[in-house]
Structure formats: structure tokens, C-alpha cells
Protein backbone atom coordinates (compact mmCIF):
# COMPACT_ATOMS: atom_id res chain seq x y z
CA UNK A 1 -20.19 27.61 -14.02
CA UNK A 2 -17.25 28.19 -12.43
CA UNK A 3 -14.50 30.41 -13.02
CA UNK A 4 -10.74 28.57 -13.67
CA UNK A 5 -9.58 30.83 -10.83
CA UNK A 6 -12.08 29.73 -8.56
CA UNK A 7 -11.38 26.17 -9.88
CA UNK A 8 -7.55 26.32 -8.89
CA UNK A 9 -8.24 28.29 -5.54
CA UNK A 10 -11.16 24.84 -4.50
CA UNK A 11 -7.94 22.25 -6.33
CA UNK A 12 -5.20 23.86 -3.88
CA UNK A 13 -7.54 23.79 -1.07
CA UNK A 14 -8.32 20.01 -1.71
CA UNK A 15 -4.99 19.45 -1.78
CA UNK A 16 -3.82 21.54 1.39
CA UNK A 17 -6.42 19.82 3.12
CA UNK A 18 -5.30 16.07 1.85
CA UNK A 19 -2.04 17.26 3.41
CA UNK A 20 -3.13 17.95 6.85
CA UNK A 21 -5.58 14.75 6.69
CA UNK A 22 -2.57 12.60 5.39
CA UNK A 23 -0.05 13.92 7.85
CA UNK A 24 -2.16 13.27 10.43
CA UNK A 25 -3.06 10.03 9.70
CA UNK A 26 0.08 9.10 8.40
CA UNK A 27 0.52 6.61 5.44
CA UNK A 28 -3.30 5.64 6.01
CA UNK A 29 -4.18 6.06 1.69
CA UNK A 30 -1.78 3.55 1.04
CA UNK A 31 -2.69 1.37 4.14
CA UNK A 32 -6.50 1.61 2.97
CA UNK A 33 -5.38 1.38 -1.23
CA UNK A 34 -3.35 -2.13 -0.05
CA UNK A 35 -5.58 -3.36 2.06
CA UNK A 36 -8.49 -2.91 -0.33
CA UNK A 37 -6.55 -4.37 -2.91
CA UNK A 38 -5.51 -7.25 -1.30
CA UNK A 39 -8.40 -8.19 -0.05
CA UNK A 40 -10.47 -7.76 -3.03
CA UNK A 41 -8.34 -10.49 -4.53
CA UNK A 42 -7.84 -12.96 -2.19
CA UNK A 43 -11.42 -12.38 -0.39
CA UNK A 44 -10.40 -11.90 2.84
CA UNK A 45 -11.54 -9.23 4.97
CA UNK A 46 -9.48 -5.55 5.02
CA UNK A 47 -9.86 -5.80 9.43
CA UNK A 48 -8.19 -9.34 9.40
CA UNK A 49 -5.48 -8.13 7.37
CA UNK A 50 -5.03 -5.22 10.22
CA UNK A 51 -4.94 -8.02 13.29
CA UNK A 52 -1.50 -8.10 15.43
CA UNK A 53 -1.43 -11.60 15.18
CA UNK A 54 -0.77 -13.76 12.23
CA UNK A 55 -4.65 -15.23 11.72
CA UNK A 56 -5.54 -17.66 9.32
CA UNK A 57 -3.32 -19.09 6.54
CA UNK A 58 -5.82 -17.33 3.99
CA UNK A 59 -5.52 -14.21 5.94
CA UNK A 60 -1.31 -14.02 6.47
CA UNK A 61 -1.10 -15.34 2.73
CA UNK A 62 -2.71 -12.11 1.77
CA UNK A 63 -0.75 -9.79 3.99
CA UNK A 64 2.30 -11.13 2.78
CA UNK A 65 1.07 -10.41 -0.83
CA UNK A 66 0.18 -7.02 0.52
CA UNK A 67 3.33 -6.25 2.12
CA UNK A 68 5.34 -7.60 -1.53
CA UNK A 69 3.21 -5.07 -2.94
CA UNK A 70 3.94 -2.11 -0.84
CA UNK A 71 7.97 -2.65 -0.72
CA UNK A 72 8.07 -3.81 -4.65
CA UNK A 73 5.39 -2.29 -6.33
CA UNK A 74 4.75 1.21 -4.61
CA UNK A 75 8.75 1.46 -3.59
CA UNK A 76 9.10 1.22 0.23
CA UNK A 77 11.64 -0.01 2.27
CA UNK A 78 11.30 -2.69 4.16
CA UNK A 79 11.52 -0.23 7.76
CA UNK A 80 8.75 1.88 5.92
CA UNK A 81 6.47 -1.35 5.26
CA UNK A 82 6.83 -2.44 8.89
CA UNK A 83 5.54 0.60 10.35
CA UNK A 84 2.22 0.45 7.78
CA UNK A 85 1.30 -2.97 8.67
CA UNK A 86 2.67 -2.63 12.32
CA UNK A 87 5.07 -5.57 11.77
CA UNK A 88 9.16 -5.78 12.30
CA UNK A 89 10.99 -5.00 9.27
CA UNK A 90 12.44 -8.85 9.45
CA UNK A 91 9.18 -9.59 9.24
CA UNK A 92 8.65 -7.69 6.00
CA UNK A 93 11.90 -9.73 4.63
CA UNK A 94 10.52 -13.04 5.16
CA UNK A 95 6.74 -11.90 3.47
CA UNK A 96 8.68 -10.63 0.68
CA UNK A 97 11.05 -13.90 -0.07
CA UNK A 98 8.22 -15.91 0.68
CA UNK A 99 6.52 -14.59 -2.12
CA UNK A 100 9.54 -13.84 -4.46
CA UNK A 101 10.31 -17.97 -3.73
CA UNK A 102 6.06 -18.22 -5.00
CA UNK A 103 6.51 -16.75 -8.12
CA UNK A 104 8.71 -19.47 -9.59
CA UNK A 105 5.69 -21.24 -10.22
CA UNK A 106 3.87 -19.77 -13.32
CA UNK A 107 0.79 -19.27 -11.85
CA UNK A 108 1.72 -17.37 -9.05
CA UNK A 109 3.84 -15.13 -11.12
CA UNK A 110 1.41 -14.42 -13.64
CA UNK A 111 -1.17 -13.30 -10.91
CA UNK A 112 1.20 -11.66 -8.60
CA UNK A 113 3.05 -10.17 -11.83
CA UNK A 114 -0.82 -8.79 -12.55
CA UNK A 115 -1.30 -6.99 -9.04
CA UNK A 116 2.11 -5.36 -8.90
CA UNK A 117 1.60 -3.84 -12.30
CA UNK A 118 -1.75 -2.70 -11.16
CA UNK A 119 -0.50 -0.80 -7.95
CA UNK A 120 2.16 0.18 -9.73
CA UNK A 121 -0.05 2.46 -12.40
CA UNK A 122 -2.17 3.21 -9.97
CA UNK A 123 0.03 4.76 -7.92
CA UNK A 124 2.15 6.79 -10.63
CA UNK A 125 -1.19 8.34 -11.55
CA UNK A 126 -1.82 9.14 -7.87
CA UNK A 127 -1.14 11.99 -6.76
CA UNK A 128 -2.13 11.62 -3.26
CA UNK A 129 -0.98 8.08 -2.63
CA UNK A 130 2.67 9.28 -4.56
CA UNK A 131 2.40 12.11 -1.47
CA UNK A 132 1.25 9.58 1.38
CA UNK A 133 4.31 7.47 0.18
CA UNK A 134 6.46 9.84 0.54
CA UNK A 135 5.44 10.76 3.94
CA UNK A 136 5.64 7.19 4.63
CA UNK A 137 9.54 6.68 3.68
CA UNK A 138 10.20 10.24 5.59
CA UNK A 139 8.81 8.59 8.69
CA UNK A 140 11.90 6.19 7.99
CA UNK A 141 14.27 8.92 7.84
């Protein structure tokens, strides 16, 4: 059994660790938590979502979901969700009205409405993707 000393000492460690992993790679737990998320939902594969160019309708539907997600639901600005999908912040703009214009049809809210509240929880009991956002937004700064 171990010890709550030894328990804390292995917790910090973990969590020193996630720091040096996270601020090397930055942002890359959200990146990964989106990506997954997104593509879980709209079946599309997490390395098409990563592609430079815009790929199929299916594909750039979902990355503009994705993108919503990360400015609305987990808080970034628009500069911050540019850099994680490697995309212009005007960019960013037009996937977020895009979607915004979607969910005035009923369907589209209620589904979108669904995901945001999911990353949203997710995130506020996340420690490490509340820390990788925050390294995100600094990268802003």
C-alpha cells in the first residue's frame, strides 16, 4: 500500500512531468481531445481533420465544428484557435459564423448545443486540458 506522502510526491511528479510534455508540445491535449471528439461524431478521420488543405465537405464540416468548439466551448480566442488547427484567425471567424448561422435550424442546435456542453464539462473537470489551454491563450499573448 502506499503511503499518502508517497502518493502526493508520484501526483506532483505526474503533474511536473505533464508540464514539461505539454509545454513542449504545446496545446497538443486539446488538439488530440478536439480532434477525437470531432471525429468520433461526425466519423471522419482525426489525420484528415489535421490536412493543410480544406478536404472533403464531410471533413471541413467537422473542422469547423471543431474549431466552434475550441473558441466557444473550451474559451479560446480566435488567434489561439488558429495556431491549434494551423489556420488564419479569419479563418476561425468564418468556421465559427458558419456554424453559429447552422444552429438556427433545430437540429443542428440541439446536436451542436450537445457537444459544446460536453467539452465544456469535460474540460472544467480537466485539469490538464484547463493547463494546456492556458498555455494555448499565453502563446497568444
Amino acid at each position: 500500500m502506499i503511503s499518502p506522502d508517497e502518493r502526493d510526491a508520484r501526483q506532483r511528479e505526474d503533474g511536473d512531468l505533464m508540464t514539461r510534455v505539454t509545454q513542449r508540445n504545446r496545446s497538443v491535449l486539446t488538439q488530440h481531445f478536439l480532434f477525437n471528439t470531432v471525429s468520433s461524431m461526425f466519423d471522419v478521420d482525426t489525420d484528415l481533420l489535421a490536412q493543410p488543405n480544406r478536404g472533403p465537405s464531410k471533413v471541413a464540416f467537422a473542422r469547423h465544428v471543431a474549431m466552434y468548439l475550441a473558441h466557444v466551448a473550451c474559451g479560446l480566442s480566435l488567434t489561439a484557435v488558429g495556431r491549434l488547427f494551423k489556420r488564419d484567425r479569419t479563418t476561425v471567424s468564418y468556421a465559427c459564423r458558419r456554424i453559429e448561422d447552422m444552429r438556427d435550424r433545430p437540429q443542428y442546435d440541439r446536436a451542436i448545443g450537445m457537444m459544446e456542453n460536453t467539452v465544456r464539462a469535460i474540460v472544467r473537470v480537466s485539469p490538464a486540458l484547463k493547463q494546456d489551454l492556458q498555455l494555448a491563450e499565453e502563446e497568444n499573448a
